[in-house]
N, C-alpha and C. Protein backbone atom coordinates (compact mmCIF):
# COMPACT_ATOMS: atom_id res chain seq x y z
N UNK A 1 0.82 -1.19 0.00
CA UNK A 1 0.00 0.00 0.00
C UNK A 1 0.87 1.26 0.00
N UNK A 2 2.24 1.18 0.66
CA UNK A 2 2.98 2.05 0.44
C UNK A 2 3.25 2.85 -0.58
N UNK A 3 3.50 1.48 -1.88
CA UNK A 3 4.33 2.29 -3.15
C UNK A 3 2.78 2.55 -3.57
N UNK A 4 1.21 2.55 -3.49
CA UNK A 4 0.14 2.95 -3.77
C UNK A 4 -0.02 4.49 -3.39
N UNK A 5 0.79 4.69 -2.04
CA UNK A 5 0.60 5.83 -1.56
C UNK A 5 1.74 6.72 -2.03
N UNK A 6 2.89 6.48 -2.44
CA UNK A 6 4.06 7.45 -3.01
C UNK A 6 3.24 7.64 -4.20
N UNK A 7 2.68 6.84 -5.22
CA UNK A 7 2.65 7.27 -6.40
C UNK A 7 1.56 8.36 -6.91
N UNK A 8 0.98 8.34 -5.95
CA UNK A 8 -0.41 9.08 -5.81
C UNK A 8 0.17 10.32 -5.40
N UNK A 9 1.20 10.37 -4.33
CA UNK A 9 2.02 11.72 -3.67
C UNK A 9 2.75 12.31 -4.84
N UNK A 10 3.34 11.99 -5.61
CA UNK A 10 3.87 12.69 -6.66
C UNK A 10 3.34 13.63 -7.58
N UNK A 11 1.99 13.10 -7.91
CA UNK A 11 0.76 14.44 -8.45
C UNK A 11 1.39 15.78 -7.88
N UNK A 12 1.65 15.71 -6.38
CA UNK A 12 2.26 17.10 -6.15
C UNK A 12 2.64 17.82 -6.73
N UNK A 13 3.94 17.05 -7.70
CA UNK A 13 4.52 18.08 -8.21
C UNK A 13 4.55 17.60 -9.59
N UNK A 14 4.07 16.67 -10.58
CA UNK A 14 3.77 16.45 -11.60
C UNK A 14 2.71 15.68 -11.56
N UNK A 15 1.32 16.77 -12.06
CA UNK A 15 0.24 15.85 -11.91
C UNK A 15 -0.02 15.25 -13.41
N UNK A 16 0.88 15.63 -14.39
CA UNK A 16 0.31 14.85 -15.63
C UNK A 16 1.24 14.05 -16.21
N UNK A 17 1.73 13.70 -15.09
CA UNK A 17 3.03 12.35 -15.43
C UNK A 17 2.22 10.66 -15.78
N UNK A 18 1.32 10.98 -16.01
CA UNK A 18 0.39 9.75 -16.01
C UNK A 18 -0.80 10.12 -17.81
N UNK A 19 -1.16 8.96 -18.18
CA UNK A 19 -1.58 9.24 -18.98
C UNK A 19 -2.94 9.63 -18.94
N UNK A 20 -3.73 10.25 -20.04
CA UNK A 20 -5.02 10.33 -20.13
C UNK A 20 -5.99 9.21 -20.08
N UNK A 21 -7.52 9.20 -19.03
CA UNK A 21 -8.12 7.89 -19.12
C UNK A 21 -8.58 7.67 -20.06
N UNK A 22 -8.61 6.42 -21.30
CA UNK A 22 -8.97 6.49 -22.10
C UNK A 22 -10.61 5.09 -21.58
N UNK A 23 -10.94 5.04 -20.75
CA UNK A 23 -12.02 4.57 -20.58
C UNK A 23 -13.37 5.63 -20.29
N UNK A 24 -12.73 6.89 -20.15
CA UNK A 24 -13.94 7.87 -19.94
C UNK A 24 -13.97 8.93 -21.41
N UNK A 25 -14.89 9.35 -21.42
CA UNK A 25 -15.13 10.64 -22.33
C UNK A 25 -14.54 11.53 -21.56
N UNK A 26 -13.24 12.11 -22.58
CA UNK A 26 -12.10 12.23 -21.54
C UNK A 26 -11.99 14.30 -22.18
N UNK A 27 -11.97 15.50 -21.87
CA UNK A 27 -11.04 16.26 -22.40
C UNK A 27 -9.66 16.94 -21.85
N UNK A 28 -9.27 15.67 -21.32
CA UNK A 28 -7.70 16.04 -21.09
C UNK A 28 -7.47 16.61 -20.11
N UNK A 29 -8.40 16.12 -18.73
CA UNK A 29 -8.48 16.95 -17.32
C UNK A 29 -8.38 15.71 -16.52
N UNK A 30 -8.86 14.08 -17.09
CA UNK A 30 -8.69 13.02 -16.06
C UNK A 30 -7.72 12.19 -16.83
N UNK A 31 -7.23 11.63 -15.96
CA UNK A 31 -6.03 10.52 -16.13
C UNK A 31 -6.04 9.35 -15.00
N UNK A 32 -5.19 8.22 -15.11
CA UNK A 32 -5.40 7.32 -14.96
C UNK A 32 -3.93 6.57 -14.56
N UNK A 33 -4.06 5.79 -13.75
CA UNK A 33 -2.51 5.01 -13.65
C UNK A 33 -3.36 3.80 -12.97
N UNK A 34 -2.19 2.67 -12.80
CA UNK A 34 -2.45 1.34 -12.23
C UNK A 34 -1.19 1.24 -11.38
N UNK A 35 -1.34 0.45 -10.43
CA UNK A 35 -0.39 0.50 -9.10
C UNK A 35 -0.50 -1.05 -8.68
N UNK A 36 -0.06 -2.12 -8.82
CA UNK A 36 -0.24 -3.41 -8.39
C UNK A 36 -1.75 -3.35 -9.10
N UNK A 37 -2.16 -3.74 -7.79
CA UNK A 37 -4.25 -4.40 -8.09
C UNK A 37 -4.85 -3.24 -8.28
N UNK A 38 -4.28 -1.79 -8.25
CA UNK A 38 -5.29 -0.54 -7.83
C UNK A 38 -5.19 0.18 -9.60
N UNK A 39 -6.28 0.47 -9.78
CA UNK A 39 -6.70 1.65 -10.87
C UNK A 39 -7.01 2.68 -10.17
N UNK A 40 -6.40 3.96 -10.77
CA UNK A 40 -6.46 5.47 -9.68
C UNK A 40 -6.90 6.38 -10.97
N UNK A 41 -7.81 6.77 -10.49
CA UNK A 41 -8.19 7.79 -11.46
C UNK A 41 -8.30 9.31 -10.74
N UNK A 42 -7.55 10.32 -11.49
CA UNK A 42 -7.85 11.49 -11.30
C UNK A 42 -8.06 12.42 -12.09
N UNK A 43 -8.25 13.75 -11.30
CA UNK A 43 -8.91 15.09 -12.02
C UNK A 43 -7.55 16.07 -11.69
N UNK A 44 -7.62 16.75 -12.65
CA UNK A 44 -6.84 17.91 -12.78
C UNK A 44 -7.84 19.26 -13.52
N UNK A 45 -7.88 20.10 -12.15
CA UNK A 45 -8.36 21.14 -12.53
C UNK A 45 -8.51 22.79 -11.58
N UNK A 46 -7.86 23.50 -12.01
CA UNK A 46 -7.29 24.86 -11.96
C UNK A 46 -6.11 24.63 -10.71
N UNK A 47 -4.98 24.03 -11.41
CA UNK A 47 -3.91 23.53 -10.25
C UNK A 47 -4.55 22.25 -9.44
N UNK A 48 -5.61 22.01 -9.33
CA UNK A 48 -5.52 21.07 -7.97
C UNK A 48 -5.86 19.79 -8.57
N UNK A 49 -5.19 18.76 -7.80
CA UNK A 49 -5.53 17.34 -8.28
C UNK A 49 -6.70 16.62 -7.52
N UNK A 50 -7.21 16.63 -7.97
CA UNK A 50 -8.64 15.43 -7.35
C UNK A 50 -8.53 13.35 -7.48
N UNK A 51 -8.61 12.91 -6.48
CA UNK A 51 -8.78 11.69 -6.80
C UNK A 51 -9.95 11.02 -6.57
N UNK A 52 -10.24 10.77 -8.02
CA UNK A 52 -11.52 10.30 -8.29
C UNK A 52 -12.19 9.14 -7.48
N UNK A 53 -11.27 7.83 -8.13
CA UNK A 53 -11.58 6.50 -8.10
C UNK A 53 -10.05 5.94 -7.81
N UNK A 54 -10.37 4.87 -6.37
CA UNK A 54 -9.08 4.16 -6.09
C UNK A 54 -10.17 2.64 -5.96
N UNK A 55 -9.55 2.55 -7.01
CA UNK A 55 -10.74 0.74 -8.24
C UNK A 55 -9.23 -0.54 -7.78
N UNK A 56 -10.47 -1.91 -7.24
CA UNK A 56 -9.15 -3.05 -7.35
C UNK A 56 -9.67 -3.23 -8.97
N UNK A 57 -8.38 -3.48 -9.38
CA UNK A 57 -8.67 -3.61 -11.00
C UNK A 57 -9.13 -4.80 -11.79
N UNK A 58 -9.38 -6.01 -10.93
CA UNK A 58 -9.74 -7.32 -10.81
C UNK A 58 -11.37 -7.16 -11.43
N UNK A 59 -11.96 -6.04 -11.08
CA UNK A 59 -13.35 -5.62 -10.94
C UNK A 59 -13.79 -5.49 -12.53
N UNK A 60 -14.74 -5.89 -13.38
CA UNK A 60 -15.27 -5.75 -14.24
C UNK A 60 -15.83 -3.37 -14.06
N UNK A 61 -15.10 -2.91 -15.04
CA UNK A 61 -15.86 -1.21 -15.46
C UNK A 61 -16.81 -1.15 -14.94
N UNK A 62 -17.59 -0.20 -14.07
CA UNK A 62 -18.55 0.33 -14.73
C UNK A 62 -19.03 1.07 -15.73
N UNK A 63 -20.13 1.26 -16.24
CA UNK A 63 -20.40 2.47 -17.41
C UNK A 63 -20.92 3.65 -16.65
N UNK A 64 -20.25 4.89 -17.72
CA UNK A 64 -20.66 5.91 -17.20
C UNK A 64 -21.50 6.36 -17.87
């Protein structure tokens, strides 16, 4: 859970070191990474990072 929690801490200072989610109707404000079992989805918007969704990735999508 550790290296779950550094990688998430780094947004700090580069929040778009991660790619765009391409499972959402996306315009280039959420992104997405995987960490072991975890899918992390976040928001970027006016400086601040939001975290959306911390998903075990084992889990069948939902639709949005």
């Amino acid at each position: 859970m550790t290296e779950v929690y550094e990688s998430v801490s780094i947004l700090s200072t580069d929040s778009e070191i991660y790619k765009l989610d391409l499972l959402k109707i996306n315009k280039g404000s959420i992104r997405a990474f995987q960490k072991h079992s975890y899918r992390i989805s976040y928001l970027i918007k006016d400086n601040e990072v939001y975290i959306l969704r911390v998903k075990h990735s084992r889990k069948e999508p939902l639709k949005y």
